[in-house]
N, C-alpha and C. Protein backbone atom coordinates (compact mmCIF):
# COMPACT_ATOMS: atom_id res chain seq x y z
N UNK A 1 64.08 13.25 31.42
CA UNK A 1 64.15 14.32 30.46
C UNK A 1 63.67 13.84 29.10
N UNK A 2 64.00 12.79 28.97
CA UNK A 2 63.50 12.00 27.52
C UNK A 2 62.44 11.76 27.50
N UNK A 3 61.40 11.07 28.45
CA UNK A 3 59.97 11.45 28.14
C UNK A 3 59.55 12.72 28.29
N UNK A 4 59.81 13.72 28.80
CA UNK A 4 59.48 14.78 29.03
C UNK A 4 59.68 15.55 26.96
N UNK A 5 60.59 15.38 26.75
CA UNK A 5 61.00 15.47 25.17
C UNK A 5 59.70 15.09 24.16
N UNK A 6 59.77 13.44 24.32
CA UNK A 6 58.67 12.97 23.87
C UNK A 6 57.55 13.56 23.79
N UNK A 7 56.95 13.74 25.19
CA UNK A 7 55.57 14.27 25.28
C UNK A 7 55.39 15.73 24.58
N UNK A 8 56.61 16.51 24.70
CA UNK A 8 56.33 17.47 23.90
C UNK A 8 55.94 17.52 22.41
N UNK A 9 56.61 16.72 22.15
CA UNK A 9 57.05 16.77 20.60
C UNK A 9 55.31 15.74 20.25
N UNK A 10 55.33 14.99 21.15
CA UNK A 10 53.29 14.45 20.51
C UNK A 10 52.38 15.52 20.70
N UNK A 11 52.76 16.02 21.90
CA UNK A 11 51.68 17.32 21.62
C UNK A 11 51.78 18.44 20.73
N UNK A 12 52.99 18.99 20.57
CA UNK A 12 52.94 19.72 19.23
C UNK A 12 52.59 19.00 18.00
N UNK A 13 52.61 17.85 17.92
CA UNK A 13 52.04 16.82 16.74
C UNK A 13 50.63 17.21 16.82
N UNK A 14 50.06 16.82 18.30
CA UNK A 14 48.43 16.96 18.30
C UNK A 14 47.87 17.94 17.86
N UNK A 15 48.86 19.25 18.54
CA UNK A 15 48.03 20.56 18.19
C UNK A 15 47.90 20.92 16.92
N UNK A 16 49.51 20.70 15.99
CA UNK A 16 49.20 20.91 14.83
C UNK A 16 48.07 19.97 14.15
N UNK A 17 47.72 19.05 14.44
CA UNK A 17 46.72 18.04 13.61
C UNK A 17 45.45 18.76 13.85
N UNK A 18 45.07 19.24 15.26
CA UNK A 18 44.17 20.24 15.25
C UNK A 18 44.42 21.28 14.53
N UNK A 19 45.15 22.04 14.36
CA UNK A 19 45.25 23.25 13.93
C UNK A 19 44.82 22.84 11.91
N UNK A 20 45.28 21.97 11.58
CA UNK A 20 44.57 21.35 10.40
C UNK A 20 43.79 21.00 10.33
N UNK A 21 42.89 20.22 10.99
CA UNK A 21 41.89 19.84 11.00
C UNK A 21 40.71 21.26 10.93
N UNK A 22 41.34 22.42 11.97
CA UNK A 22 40.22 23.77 11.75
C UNK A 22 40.23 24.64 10.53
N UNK A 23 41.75 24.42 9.77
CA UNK A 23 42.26 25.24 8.99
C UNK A 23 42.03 24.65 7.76
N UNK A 24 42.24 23.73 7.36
CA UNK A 24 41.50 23.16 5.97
C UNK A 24 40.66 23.21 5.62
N UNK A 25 39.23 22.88 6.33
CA UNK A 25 38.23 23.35 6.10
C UNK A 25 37.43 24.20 5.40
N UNK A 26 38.37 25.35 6.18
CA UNK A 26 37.91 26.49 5.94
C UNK A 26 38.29 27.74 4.95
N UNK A 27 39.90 27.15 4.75
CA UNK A 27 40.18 27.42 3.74
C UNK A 27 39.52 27.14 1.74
N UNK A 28 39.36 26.35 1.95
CA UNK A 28 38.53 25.61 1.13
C UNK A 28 37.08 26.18 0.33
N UNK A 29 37.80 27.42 -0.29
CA UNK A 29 36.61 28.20 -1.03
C UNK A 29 36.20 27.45 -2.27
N UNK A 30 36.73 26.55 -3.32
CA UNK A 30 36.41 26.03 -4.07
C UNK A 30 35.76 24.71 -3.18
N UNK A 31 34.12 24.45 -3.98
CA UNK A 31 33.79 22.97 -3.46
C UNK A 31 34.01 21.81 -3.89
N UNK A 32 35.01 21.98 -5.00
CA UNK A 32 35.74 20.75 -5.43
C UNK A 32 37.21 20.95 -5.22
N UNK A 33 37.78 21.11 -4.26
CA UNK A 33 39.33 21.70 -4.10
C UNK A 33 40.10 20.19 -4.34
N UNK A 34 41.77 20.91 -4.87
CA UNK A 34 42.28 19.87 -5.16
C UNK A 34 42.98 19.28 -4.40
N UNK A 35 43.85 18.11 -4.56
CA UNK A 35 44.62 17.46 -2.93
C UNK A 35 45.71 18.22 -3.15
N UNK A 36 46.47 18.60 -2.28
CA UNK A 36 47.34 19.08 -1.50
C UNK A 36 48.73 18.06 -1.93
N UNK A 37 49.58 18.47 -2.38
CA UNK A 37 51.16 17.39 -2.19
C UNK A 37 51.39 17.23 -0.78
N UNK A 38 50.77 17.94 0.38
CA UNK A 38 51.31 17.59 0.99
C UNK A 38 50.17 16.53 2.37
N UNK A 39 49.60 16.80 1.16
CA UNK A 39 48.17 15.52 2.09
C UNK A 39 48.63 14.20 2.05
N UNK A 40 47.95 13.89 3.60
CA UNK A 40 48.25 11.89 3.23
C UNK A 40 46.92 11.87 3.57
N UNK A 41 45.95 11.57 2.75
CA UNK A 41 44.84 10.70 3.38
C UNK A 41 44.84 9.41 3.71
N UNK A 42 43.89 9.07 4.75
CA UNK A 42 44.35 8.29 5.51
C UNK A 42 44.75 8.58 6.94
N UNK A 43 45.56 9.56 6.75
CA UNK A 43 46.73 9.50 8.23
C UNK A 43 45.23 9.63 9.24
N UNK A 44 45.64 9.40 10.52
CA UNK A 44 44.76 10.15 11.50
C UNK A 44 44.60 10.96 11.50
N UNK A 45 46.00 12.11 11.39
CA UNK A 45 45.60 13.32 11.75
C UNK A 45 44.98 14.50 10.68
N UNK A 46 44.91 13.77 9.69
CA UNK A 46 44.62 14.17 8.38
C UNK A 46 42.94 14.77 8.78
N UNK A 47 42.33 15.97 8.23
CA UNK A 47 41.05 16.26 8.36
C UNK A 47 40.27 15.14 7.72
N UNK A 48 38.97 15.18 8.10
CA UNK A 48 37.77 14.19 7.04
C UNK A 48 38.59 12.06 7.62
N UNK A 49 39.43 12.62 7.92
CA UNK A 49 40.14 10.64 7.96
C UNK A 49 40.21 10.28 9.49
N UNK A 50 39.88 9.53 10.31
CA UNK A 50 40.43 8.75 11.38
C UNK A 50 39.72 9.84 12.33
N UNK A 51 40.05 9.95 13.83
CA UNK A 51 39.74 11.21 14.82
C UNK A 51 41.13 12.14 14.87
N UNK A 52 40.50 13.25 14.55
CA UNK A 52 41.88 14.24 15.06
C UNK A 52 42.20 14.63 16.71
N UNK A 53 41.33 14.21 17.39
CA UNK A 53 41.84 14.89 18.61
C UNK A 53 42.30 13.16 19.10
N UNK A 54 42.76 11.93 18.57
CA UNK A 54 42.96 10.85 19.25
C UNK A 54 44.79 10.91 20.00
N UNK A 55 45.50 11.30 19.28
CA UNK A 55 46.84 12.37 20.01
C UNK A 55 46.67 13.08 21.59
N UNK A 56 46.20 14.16 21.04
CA UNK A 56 45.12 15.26 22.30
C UNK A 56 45.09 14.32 23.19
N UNK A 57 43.68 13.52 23.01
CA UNK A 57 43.39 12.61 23.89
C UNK A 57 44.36 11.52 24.63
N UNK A 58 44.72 10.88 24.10
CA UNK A 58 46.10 9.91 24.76
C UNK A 58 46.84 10.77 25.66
N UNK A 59 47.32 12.22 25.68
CA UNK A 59 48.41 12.90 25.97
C UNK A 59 47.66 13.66 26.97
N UNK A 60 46.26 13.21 27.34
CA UNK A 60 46.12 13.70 28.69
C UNK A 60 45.53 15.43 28.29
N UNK A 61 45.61 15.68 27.15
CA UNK A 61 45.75 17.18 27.49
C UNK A 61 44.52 18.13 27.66
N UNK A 62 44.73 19.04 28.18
CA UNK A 62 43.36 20.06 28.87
C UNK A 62 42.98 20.76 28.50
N UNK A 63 44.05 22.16 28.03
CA UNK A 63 43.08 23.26 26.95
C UNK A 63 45.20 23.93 26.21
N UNK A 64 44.37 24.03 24.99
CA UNK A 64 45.26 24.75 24.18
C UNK A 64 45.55 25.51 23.08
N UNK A 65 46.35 26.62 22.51
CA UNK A 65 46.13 27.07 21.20
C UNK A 65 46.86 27.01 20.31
N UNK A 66 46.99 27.42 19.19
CA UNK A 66 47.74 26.97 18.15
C UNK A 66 47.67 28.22 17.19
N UNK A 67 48.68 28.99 16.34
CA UNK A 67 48.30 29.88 15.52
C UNK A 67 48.12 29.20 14.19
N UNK A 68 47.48 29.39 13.62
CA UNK A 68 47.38 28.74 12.37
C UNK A 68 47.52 29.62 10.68
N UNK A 69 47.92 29.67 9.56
CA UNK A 69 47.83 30.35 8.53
C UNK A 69 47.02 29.66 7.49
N UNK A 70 45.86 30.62 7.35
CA UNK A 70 44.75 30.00 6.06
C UNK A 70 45.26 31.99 4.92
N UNK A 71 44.40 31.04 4.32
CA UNK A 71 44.75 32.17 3.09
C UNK A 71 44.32 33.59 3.37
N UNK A 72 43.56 33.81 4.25
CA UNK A 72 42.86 35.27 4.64
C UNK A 72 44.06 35.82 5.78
N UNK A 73 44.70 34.68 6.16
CA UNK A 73 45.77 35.33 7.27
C UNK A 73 45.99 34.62 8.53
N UNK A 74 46.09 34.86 9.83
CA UNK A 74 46.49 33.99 11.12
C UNK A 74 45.28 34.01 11.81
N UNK A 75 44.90 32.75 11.71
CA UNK A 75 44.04 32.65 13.04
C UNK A 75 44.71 31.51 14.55
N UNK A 76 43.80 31.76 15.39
CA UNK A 76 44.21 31.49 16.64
C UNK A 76 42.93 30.17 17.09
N UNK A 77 43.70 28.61 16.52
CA UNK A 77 42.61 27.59 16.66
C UNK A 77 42.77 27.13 18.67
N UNK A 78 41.81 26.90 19.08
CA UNK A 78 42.13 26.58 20.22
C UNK A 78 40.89 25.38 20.70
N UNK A 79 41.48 24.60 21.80
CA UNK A 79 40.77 23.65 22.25
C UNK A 79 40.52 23.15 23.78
N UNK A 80 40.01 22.91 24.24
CA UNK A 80 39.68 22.38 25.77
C UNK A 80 38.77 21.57 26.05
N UNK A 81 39.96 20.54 26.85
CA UNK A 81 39.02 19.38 27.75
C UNK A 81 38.12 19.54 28.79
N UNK A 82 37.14 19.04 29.51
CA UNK A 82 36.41 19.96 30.64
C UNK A 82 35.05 19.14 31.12
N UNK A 83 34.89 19.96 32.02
CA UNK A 83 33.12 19.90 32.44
C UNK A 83 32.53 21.14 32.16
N UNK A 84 31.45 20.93 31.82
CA UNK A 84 30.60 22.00 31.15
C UNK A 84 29.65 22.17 32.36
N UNK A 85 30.18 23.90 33.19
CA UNK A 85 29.67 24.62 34.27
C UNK A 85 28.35 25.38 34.02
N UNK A 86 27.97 25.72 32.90
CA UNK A 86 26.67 26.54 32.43
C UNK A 86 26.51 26.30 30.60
N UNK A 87 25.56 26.43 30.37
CA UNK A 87 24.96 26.61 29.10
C UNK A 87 23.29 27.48 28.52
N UNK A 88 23.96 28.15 27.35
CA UNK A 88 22.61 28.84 27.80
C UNK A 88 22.56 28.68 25.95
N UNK A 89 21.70 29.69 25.28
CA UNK A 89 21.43 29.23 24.05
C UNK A 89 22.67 30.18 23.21
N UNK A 90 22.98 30.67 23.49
CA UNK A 90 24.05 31.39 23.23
C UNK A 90 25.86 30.46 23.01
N UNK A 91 25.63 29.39 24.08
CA UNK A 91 27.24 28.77 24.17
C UNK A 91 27.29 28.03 25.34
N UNK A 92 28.32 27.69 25.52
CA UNK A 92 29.00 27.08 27.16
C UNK A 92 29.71 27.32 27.74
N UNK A 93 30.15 27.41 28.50
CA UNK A 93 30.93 27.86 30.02
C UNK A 93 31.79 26.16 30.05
N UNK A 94 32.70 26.14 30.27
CA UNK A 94 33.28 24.95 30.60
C UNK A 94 34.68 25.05 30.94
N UNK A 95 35.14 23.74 32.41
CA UNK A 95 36.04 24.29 33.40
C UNK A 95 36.95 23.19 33.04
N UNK A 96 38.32 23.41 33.18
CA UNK A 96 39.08 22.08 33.02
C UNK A 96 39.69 21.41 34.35
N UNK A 97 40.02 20.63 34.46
CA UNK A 97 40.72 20.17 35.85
C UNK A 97 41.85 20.64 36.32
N UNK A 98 42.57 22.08 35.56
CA UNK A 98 43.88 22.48 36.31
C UNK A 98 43.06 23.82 36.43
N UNK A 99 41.50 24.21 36.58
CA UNK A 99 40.98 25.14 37.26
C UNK A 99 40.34 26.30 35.82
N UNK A 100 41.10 26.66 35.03
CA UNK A 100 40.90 27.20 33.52
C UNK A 100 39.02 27.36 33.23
N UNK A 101 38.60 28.16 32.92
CA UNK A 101 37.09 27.96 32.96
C UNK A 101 36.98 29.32 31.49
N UNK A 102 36.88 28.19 30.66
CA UNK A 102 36.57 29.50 29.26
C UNK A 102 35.27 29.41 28.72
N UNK A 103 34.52 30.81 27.92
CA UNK A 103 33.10 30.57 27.94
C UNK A 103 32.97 30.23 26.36
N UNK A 104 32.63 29.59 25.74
CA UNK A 104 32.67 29.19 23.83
C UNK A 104 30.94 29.99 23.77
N UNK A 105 31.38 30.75 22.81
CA UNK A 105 30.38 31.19 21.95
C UNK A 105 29.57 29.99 20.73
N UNK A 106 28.52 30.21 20.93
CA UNK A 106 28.39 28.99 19.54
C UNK A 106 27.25 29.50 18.46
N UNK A 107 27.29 29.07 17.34
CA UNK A 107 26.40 29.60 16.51
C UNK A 107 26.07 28.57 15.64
N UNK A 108 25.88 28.85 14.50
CA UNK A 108 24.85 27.92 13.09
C UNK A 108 25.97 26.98 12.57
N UNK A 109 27.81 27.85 12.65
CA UNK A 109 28.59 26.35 12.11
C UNK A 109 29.02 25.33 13.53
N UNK A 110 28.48 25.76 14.51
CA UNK A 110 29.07 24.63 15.71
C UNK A 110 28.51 23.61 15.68
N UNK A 111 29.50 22.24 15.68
CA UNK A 111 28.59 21.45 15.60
C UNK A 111 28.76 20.39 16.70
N UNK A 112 27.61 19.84 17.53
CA UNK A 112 27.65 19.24 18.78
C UNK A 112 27.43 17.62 17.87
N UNK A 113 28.00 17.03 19.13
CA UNK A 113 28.43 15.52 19.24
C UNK A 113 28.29 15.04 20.25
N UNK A 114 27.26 14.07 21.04
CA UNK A 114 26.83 13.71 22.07
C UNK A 114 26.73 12.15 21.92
N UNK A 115 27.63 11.50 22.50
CA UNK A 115 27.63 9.93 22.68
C UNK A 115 27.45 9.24 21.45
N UNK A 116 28.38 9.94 20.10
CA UNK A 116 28.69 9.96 19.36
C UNK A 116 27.46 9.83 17.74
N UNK A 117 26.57 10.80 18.43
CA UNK A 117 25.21 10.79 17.27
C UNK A 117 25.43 12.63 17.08
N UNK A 118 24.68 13.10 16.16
CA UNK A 118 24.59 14.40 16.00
C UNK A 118 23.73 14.84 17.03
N UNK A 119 23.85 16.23 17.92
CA UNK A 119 22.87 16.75 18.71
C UNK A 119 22.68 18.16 18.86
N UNK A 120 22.47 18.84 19.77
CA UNK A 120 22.07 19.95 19.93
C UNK A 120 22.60 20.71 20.80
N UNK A 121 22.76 22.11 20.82
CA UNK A 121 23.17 22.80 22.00
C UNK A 121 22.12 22.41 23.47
N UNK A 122 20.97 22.57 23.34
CA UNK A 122 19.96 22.53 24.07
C UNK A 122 20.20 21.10 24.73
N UNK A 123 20.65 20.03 24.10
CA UNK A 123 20.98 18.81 24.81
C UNK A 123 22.09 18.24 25.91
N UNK A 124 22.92 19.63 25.57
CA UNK A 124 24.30 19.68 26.73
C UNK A 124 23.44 20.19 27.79
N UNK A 125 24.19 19.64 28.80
CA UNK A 125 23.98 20.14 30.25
C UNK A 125 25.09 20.34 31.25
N UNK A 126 25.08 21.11 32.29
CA UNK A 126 25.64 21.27 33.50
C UNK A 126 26.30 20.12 33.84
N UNK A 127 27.67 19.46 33.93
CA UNK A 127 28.32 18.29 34.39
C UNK A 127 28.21 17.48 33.11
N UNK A 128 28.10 17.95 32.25
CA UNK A 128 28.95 17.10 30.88
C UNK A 128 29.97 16.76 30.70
N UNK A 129 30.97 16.10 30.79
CA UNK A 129 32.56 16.26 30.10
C UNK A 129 32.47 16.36 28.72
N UNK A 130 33.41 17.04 28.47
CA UNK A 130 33.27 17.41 27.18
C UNK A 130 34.62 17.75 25.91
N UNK A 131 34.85 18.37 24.75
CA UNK A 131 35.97 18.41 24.20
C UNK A 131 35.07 19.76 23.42
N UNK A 132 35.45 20.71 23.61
CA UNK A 132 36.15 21.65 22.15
C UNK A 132 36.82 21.96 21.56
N UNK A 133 36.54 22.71 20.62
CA UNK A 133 37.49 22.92 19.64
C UNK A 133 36.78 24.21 18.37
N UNK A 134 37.61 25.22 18.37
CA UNK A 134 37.15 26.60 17.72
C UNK A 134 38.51 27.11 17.63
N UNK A 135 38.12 28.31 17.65
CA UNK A 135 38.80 29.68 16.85
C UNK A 135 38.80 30.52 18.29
N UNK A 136 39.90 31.41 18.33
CA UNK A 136 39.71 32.91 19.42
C UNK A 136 40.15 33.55 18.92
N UNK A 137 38.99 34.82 19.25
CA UNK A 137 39.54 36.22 18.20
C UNK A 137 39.22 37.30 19.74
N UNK A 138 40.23 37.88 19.59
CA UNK A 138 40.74 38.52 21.26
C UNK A 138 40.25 37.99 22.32
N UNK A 139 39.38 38.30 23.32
CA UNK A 139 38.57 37.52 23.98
C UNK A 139 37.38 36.28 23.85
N UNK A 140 37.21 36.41 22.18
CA UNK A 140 35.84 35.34 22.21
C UNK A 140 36.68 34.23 21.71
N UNK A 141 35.63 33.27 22.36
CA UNK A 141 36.20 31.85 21.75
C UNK A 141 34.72 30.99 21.07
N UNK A 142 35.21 31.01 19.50
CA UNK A 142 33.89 30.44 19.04
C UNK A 142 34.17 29.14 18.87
N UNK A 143 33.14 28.21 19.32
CA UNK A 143 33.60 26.51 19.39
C UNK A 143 32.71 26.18 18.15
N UNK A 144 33.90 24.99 17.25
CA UNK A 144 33.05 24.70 15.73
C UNK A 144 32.34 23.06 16.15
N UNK A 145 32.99 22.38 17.62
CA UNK A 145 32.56 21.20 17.68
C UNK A 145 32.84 21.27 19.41
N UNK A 146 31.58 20.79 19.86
CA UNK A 146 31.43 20.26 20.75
C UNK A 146 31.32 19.10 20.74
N UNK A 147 32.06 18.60 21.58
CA UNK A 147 31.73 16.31 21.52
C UNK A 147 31.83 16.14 22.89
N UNK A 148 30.71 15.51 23.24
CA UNK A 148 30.27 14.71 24.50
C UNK A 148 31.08 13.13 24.41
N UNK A 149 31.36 13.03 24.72
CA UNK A 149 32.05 11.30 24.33
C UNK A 149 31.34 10.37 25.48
N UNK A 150 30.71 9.09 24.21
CA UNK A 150 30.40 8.08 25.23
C UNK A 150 30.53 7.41 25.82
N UNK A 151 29.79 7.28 27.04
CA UNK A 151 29.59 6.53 28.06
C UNK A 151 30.44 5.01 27.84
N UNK A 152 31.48 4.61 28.96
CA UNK A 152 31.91 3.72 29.03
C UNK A 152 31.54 2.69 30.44
């Protein structure tokens, strides 16, 4: 029961670090904004510092969402581990290993990450593993980062 405790309580750690990591950002209408009292830079899970999905990752986890509050109101950040089943110029299709298969819309702010260099939609393919991470607004899910992670 006690690891079972644990694991919860890192993954609600993770998600919220995601859920900051999408939400700061974007909040961020001034381009010189000021720090936050309640920022640690530095931390990992901190946006701009360390990897935010390195939590996520350790904890095994597959796809998930998070509500988040930025100043315009609640959004719905969400993320998934996977193989990438289709891609077309539009987005990706990608399936996770407990069966889950969601399609990410992508546009001009998504930004892809392939064996850890900047890349392209056009450079993903069919049997990628992969990580996103976006926004869902009723049915669509727009992904702001695709990352291919490299080859070991």
């Amino acid at each position: 029961m006690r690891t079972k405790t644990i694991a919860a309580g890192a993954g609600a750690a993770g998600l919220l670090g995601l859920g900051l990591y999408l939400a700061v950002p974007a909040s961020a209408a001034d381009p010189a904004p000021s720090a936050s009292p309640t920022a640690h830079p530095g931390h990992p899970g901190h946006p701009g510092k360390g990897h935010p999905f390195r939590r996520a990752r350790a904890l095994h986890g597959v796809h998930g969402e998070a509500t988040v509050q930025r100043r315009d109101g609640f959004h719905l950040a969400t993320w998934q581990r996977g193989k990438i089943t289709s891609v077309s110029s539009g987005g990706v299709t990608v399936s996770s290993v407990d069966g889950v298969s969601w399609t990410w819309t992508a546009d001009d702010k998504t930004r892809v990450r392939k064996d850890g260099d900047k890349s392209t939609l056009k450079a993903l393919a069919a049997g990628d593993q992969v990580l996103v991470a976006g926004e869902r607004t009723g049915n669509t899910r727009t992904a702001r980062l695709i990352r291919v992670p490299r080859h070991r």
